[in-house]
Structures are given as structure tokens and as C-alpha cells.
Protein backbone atom coordinates (compact mmCIF):
# COMPACT_ATOMS: atom_id res chain seq x y z
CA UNK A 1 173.62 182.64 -66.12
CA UNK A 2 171.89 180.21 -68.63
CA UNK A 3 170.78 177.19 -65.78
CA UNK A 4 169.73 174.82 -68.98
CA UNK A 5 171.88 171.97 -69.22
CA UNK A 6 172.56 170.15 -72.23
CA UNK A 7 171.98 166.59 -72.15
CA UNK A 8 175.09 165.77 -73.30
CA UNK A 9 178.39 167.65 -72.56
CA UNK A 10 181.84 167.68 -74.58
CA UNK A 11 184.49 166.19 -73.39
CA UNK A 12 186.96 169.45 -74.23
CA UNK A 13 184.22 171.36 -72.22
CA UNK A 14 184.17 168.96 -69.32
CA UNK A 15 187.97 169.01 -69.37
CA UNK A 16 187.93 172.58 -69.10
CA UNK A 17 185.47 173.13 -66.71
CA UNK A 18 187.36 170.43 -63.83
CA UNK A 19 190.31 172.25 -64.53
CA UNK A 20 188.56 175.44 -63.64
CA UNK A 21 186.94 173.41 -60.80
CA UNK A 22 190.17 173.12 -59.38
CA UNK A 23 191.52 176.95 -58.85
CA UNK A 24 188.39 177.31 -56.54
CA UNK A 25 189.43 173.56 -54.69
CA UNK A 26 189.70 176.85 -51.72
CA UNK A 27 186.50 177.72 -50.99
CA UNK A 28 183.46 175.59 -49.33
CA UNK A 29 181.61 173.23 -51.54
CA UNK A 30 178.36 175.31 -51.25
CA UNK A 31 180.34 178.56 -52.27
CA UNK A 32 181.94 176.50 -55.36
CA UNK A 33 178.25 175.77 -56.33
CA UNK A 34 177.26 179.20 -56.46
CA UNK A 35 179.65 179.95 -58.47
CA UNK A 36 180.01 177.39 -60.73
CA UNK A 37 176.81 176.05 -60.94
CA UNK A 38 176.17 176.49 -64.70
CA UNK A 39 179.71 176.62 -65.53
CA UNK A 40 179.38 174.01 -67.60
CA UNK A 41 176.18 174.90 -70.47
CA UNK A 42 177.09 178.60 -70.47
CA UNK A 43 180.55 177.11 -71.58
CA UNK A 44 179.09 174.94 -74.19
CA UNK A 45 177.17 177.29 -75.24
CA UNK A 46 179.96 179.42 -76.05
CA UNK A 47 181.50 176.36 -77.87
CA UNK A 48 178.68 176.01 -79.55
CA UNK A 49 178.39 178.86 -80.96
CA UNK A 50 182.36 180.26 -81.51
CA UNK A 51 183.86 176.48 -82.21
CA UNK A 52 186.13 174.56 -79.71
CA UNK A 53 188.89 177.06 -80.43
CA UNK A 54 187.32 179.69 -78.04
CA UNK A 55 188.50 177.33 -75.00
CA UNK A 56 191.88 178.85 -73.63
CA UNK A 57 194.43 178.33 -70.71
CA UNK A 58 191.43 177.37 -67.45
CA UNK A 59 194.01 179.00 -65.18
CA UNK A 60 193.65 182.27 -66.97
CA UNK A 61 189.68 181.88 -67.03
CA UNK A 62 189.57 180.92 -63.24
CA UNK A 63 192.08 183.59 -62.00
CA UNK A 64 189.70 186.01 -64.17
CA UNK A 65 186.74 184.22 -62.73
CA UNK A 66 187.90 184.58 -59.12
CA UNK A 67 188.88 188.38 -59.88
CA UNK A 68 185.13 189.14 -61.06
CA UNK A 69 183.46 187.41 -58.12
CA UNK A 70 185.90 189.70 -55.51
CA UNK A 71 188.05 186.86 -54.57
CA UNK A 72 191.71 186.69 -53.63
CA UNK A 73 194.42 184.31 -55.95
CA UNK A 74 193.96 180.79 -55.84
CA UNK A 75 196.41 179.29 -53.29
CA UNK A 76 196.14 175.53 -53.02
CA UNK A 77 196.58 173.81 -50.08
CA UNK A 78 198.57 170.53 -49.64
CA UNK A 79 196.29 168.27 -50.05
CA UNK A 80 194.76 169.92 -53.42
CA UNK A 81 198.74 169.44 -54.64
CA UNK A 82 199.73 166.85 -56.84
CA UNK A 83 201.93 164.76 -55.02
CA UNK A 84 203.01 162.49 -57.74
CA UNK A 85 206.87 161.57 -58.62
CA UNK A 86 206.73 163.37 -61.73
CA UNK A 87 204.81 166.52 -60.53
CA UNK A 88 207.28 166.63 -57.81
CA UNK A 89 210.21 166.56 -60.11
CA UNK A 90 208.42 169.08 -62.41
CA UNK A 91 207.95 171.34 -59.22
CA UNK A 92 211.24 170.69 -58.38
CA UNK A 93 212.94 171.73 -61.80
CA UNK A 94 210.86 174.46 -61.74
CA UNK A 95 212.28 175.89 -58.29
CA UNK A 96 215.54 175.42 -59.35
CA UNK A 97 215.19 177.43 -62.55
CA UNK A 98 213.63 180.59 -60.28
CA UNK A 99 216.51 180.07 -58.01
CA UNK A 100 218.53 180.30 -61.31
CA UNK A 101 216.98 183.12 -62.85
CA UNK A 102 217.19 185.59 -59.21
CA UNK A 103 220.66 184.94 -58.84
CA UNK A 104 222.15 188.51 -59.38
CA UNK A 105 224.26 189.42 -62.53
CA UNK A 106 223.02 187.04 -64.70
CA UNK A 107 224.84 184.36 -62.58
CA UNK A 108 222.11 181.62 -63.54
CA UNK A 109 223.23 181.78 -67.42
CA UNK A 110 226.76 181.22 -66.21
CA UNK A 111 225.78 178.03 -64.48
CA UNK A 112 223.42 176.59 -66.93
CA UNK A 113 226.08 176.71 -69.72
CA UNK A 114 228.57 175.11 -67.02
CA UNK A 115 226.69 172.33 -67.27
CA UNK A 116 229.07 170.30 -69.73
CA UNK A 117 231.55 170.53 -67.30
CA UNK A 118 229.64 169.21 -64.29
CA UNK A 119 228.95 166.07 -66.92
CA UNK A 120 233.01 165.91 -67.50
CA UNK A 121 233.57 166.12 -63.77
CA UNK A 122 230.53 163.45 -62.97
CA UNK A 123 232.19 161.35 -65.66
CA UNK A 124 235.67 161.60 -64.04
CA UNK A 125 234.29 160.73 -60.31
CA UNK A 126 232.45 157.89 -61.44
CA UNK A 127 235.85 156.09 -63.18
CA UNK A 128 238.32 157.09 -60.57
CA UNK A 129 235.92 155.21 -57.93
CA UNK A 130 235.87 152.37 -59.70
CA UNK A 131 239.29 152.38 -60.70
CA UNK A 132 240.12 152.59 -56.77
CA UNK A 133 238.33 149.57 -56.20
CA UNK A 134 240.48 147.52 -58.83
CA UNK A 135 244.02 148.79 -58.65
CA UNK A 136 246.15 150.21 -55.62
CA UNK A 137 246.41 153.80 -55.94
CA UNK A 138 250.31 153.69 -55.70
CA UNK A 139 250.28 151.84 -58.72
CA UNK A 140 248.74 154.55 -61.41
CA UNK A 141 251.64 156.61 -63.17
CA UNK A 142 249.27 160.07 -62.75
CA UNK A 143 247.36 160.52 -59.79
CA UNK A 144 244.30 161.94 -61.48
CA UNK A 145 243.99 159.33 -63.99
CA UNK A 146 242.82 156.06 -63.32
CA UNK A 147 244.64 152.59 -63.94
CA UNK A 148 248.19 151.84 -63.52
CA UNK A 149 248.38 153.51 -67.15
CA UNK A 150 248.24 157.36 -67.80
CA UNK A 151 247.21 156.11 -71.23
CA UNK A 152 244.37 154.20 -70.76
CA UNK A 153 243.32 156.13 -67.74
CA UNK A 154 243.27 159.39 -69.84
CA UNK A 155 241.03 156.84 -72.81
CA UNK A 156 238.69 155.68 -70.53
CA UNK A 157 238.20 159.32 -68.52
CA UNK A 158 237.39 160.57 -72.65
CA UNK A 159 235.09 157.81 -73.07
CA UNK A 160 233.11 158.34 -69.78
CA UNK A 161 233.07 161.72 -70.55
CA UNK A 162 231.27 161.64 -73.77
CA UNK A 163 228.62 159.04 -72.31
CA UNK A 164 228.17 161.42 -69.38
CA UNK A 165 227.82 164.16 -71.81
CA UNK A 166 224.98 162.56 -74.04
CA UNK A 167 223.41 161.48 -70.38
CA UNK A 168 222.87 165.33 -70.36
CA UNK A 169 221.66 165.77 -73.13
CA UNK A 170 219.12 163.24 -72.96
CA UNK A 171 220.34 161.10 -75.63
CA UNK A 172 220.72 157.84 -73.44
CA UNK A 173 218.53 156.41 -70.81
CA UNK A 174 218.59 157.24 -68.01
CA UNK A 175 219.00 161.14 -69.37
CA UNK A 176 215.52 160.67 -71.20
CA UNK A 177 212.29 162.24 -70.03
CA UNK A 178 210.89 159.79 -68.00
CA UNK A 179 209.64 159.74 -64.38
CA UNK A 180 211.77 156.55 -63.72
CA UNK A 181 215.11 158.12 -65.44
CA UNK A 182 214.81 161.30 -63.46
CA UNK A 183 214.38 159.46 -60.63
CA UNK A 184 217.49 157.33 -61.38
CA UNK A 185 219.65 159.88 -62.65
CA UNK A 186 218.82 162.59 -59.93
CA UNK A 187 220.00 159.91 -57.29
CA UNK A 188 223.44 158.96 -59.58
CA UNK A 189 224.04 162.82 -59.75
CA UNK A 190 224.08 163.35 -55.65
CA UNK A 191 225.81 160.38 -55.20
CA UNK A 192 228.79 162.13 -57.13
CA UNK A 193 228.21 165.41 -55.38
CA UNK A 194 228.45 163.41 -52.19
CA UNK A 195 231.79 161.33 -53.39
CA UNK A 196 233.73 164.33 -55.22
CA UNK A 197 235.41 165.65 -51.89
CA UNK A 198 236.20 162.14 -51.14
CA UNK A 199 237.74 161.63 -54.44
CA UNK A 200 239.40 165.15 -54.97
CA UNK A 201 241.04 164.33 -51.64
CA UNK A 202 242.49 160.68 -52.12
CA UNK A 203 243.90 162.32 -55.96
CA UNK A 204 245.94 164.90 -53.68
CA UNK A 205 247.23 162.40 -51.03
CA UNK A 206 248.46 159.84 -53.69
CA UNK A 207 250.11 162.86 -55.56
CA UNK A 208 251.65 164.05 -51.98
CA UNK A 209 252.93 160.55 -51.55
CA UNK A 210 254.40 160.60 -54.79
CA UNK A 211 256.05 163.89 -54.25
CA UNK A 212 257.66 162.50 -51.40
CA UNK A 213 258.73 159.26 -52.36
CA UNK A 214 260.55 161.75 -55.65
CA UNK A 215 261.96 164.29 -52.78
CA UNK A 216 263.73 160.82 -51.02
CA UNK A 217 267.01 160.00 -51.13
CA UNK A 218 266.35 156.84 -51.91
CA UNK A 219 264.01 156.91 -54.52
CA UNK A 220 264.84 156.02 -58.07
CA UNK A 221 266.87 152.89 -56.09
CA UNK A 222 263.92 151.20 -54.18
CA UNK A 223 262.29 148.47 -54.95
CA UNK A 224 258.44 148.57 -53.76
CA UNK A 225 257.23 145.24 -52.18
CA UNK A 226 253.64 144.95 -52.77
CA UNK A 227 252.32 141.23 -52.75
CA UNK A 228 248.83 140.54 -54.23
CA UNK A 229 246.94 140.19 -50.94
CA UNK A 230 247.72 143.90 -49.87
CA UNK A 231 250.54 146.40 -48.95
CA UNK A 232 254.06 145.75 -46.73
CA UNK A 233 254.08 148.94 -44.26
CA UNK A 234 257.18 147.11 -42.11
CA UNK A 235 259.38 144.10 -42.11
CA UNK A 236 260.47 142.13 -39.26
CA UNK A 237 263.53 140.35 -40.02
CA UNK A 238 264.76 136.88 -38.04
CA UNK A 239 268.15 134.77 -37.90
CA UNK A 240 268.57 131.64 -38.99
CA UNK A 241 267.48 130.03 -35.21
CA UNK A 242 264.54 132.37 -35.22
CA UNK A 243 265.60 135.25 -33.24
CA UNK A 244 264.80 138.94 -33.94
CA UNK A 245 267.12 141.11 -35.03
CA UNK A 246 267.53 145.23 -35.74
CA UNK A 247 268.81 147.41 -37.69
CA UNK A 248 269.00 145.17 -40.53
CA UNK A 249 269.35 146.48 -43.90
CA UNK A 250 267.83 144.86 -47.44
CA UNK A 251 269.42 145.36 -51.03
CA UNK A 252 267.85 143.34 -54.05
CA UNK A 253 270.64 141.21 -55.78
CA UNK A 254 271.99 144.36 -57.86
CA UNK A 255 272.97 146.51 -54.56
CA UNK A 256 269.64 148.81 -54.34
CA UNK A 257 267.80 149.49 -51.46
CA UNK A 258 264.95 147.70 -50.70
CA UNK A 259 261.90 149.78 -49.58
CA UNK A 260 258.38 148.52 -48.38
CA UNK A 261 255.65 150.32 -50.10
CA UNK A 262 253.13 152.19 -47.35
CA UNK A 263 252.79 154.93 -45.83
CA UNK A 264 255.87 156.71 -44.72
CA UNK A 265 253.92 159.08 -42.09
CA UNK A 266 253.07 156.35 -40.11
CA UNK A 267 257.06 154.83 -39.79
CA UNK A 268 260.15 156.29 -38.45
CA UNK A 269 263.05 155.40 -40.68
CA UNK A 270 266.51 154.27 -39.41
CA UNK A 271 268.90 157.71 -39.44
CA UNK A 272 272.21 157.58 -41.06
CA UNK A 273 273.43 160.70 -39.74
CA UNK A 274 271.07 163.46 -40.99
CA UNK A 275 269.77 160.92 -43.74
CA UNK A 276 266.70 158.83 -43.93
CA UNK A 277 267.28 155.12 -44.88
CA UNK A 278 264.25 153.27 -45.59
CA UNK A 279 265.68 150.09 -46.14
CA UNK A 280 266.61 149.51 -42.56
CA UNK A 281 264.55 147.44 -40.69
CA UNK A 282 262.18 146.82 -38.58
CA UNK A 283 260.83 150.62 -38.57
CA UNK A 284 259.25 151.83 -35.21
CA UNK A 285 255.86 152.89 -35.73
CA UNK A 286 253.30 155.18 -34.57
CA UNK A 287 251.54 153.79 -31.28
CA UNK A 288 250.43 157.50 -29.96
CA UNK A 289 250.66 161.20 -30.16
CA UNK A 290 254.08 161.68 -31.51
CA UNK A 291 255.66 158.84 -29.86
CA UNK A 292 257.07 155.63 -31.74
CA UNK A 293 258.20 152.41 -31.10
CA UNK A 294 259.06 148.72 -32.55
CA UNK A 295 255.61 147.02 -32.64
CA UNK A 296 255.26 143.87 -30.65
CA UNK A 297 256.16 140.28 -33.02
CA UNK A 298 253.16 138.94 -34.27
CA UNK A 299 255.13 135.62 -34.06
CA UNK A 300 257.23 135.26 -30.77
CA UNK A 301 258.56 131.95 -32.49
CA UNK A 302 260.16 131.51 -35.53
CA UNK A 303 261.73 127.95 -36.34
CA UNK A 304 265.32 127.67 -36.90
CA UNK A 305 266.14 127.22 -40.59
CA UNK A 306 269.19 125.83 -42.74
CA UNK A 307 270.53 126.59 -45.59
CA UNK A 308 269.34 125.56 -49.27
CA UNK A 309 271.53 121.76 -49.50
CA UNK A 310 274.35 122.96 -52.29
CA UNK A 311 274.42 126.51 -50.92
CA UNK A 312 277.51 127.31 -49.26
CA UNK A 313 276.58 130.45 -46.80
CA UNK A 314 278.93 133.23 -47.42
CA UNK A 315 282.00 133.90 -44.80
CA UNK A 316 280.96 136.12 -41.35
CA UNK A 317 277.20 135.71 -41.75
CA UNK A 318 275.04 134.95 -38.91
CA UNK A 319 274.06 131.73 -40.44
CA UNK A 320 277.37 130.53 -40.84
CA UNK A 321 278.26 131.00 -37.01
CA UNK A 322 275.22 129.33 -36.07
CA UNK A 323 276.29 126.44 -38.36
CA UNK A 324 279.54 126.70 -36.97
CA UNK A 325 278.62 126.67 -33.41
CA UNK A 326 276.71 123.56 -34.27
CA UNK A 327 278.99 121.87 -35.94
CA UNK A 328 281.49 122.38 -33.01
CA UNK A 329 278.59 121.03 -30.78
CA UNK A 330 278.71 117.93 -33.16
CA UNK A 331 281.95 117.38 -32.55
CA UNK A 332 282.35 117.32 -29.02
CA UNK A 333 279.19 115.47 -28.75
CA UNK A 334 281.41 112.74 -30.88
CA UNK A 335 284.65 113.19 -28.66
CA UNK A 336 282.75 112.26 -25.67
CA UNK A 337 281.47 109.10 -27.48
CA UNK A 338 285.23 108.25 -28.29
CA UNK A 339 286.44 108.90 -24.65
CA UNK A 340 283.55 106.80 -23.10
CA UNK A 341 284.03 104.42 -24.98
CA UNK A 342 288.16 104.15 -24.44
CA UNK A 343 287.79 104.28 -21.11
């Protein structure tokens, strides 16, 4: 080997020769030296004389190197790896694609050209979360569709959909090339791996509750209380001097039943023979394995109350016999005032 150096060295050349440097990163410095030692003129040299085009792929050269000198591969260890985010992604991507491409039956096509539907299905996770956090679930008229509206819900699914879509295709950050993006969007794509059961799941129960409440007798005739601050799973109803009663039933002021809006597994309904009625209440509930029972009064007081003044309380209500037993208590509370005073 030529041991003259030249005094000065290109910078393709010295490029080229650390790359080559680094397939023998293996072997002891000393060895490297021996090797390599005048790596560098005999390669400008050959530049010199051929023209900068002559300088190839320095993997090829070193493997080739390596081969003439009677040495095994290069194998890097761990710490010769590059252990940078984006090498790691690039190693990453690059696993995945073998993994791909030694799946039998040319599986590994199949799922790369799935991949517009993994951006629907992305798309469609990411809307019905956040549609769950804005709207009860018993409100939406489909249960795969978010918002109260099968309309807009099916609007804004097509609209996610075709931003997911140019995600994939790299048209919007973060789908773009970047170390940061790939970072960004590797982590939003396993957090909807990791919430798709959850979501697939909560779809089928609404649509099982929904079944059921269509399968009632009652339903097409109930009217679902649901105040803004959260669901009604049971009512507890009182008389007018605040005592508990049961078995009472609710109508709204056209005659239809009146039926709380929760879940039905966790409530035994009122039995009218071999019929259900939902609008009886209070329900027993579940306290155990299989065994029900009235749930203990949040309030064990109620105040007695009166009717509204110009509101004449119809005949045989409760409320009327409590106003008539105190109305008879008036009166002999008067009578004895009137005898006292007589005698």
C-alpha cells in the first residue's frame, strides 16, 4: 500500500474513508491500524486519478475489504449503534417491513394496502371519544355515529376520515417526515389501538340498550328523564307530609308512562302479572349477587308540603285526606275554644 500521504485530503474521500472506518468499529484499535493505515492516500489516489465518481456505497467496499483480509461480517455492537430518535424509527420501520415481507402468502401486500382503512377506523375512534365526552350516549339516534344526530355524526366521521387519510399520506403534519411528527403520530396511532376495544365495546352496549328499550312494552310511551347534571336510574316518591310511599306509578299529563332513563340491568321493575312496568316506583336495586332490594332514603325527612294556593287537589288523593284530616283537627281545636270559653 502507497504509505505517502497527501497533505491535504478531500472531503468526499474523508467521508468515505470514516464510513469505512466504521464496519471495522469490531476489531482492536491496533488491528484497525493495520488495516487501514493508508486507507486514506491509496483512496485519493484512486480519486485522483479516475474522478470522484469512482467512490461507491463504503459498506460494499468494507464488507469487500473485510472479505480480503479473512474476516467475518461486520456485526456492530450496541454501543457502535446509532441510538438517535430518528435512527431508531428508521430501524424500527425497517423491522416492520421484514416482518411484512416474511409473512407467508404474500400476506404483507394485503396489509400494506389495508392501510386506508386503519386511517378510516383511527378517524372513527378518535370522534366517537370525543363525542362521548360531550353528549350522553343514550342520546345519539345510531350507536356508531357520534352526536345526538345520525346526520352530523355520519358528516363529521367523513370529515375525520379524510384528514386521517391525508395524515397517511403525509400530506399534513404530523404525517410529514420528520423525527418530531413520527414521534407524535406513532404515539396518537397506539393510543387508538389501545382505545378501539374500549370504544367497539361501549358502541355494542348502547346498541344492546337500545334493543331493549325497542323489545319493552313500554317503549314508544316513555318519557326519559334525564336532567343536565346526569342520569335518573330510580325515583323515590313522598306524600304530601313527607312520608315514603311504594308502588307508585308516574304518567306525564297525556296518560304515558313515565320511565327514568338508566340502566335497566341494574333495577328490578314492578310486575304486572307477567309484564314489566317501568313506571312504578321506587325500583329495588342490585345490592349483591342476584339479590335486590329498595335502597335506603338518602333523605329520612322530607317536609310536609301544601298545595299550589288556587289549586283545588283532586277528590281521593292522599293530599286531600291529609288536608282533610287537618282541617278536621282545625276544627275541633276551635270547638274546644267555644266550649271553654261557655263554660
Amino acid at each position: 500500500m502507497n504509505d505517502t500521504i497527501p497533505l491535504q485530503i478531500r472531503p468526499d474521500v474523508e467521508q468515505f474513508v470514516a464510513a469505512v472506518r466504521q464496519h471495522f468499529a469490531d476489531l482492536p484499535s491496533e488491528e484497525v491500524e493495520d488495516l487501514l493505515s493508508g486507507l486514506e492516500a491509496d483512496v485519493s489516489d484512486w480519486v485522483a486519478e479516475e474522478g470522484p465518481q469512482v467512490l461507491g456505497d463504503p459498506e460494499v467496499y468494507a464488507t469487500e475489504l473485510r472479505a480480503a483480509a479473512g474476516l467475518p461480517a461486520y456485526q456492530p455492537t450496541r454501543s457502535s449503534r446509532d441510538l438517535s430518535p430518528k435512527a431508531l424509527l428508521d430501524a424500527s420501520a425497517t423491522g416492520w417491513a421484514r416482518l411484512l415481507d416474511a409473512l407467508p402468502g404474500d400476506f404483507g401486500a394485503v396489509l400494506r394496502s389495508a392501510r386506508p382503512a386503519w386511517w378510516v377506523l383511527r378517524a372513527w375512534v378518535a370522534v366517537m371519544l370525543v363525542s362521548s365526552r360531550i353528549w350522553d350516549v343514550w342520546q345519539q339516534d345510531v350507536p356508531y355515529l357520534p352526536t345526538p344526530s345520525a346526520g352530523l355524526g355520519a358528516a363529521l366521521v367523513a370529515i375525520a376520515a379524510v384528514v386521517s387519510i391525508q395524515l397517511g399520506r403525509g400530506k399534513f403534519w404530523p404525517g410529514t417526515k420528520g423525527t418530531a411528527a413520527r414521534v407524535v403520530l406513532l404515539g396518537l396511532n397506539a393510543f387508538a389501538i389501545a382505545m378501539t376495544p374500549q370504544v367497539v365495546q361501549s358502541v355494542e352496549y348502547t346498541a344492546q340498550s337500545q334493543y331493549e328499550r325497542m323489545t319493552d312494552d313500554t317503549y314508544g310511551q316513555n318519557a326519559l328523564i334525564s336532567p343536565g347534571y346526569g342520569e335518573v336510574c330510580n325515583l323515590q316518591p313522598y306524600d304530601s307530609s313527607g312520608q315514603p310511599l311504594y308502588g307508585v306509578q308516574l304518567f306525564t299529563e297525556d296518560g304515558q308512562p313515565l320511565n327514568v332513563n338508566c340502566c335497566w340491568e341494574q333495577h328490578a321493575a314492578w310486575q304486572l302479572g307477567d309484564v314489566a312496568r317501568r313506571n312504578v316506583f321506587p325500583q329495588a336495586e342490585m345490592v349483591g349477587a342476584g339479590d335486590r332490594r329498595f335502597a335506603k332514603l338518602r333523605r329520612l325527612t322530607v317536609p310536609a308540603v301544601t298545595a299550589p294556593r288556587g289549586v283545588e287537589v283532586p277528590e281521593g288523593t292522599a293530599m286531600q285526606s291529609e288536608e282533610k284530616k287537618a282541617q278536621r283537627k282545625a276544627q275541633k281545636k276551635a270547638q274546644k275554644k267555644v266550649q271553654r270559653k261557655q263554660s
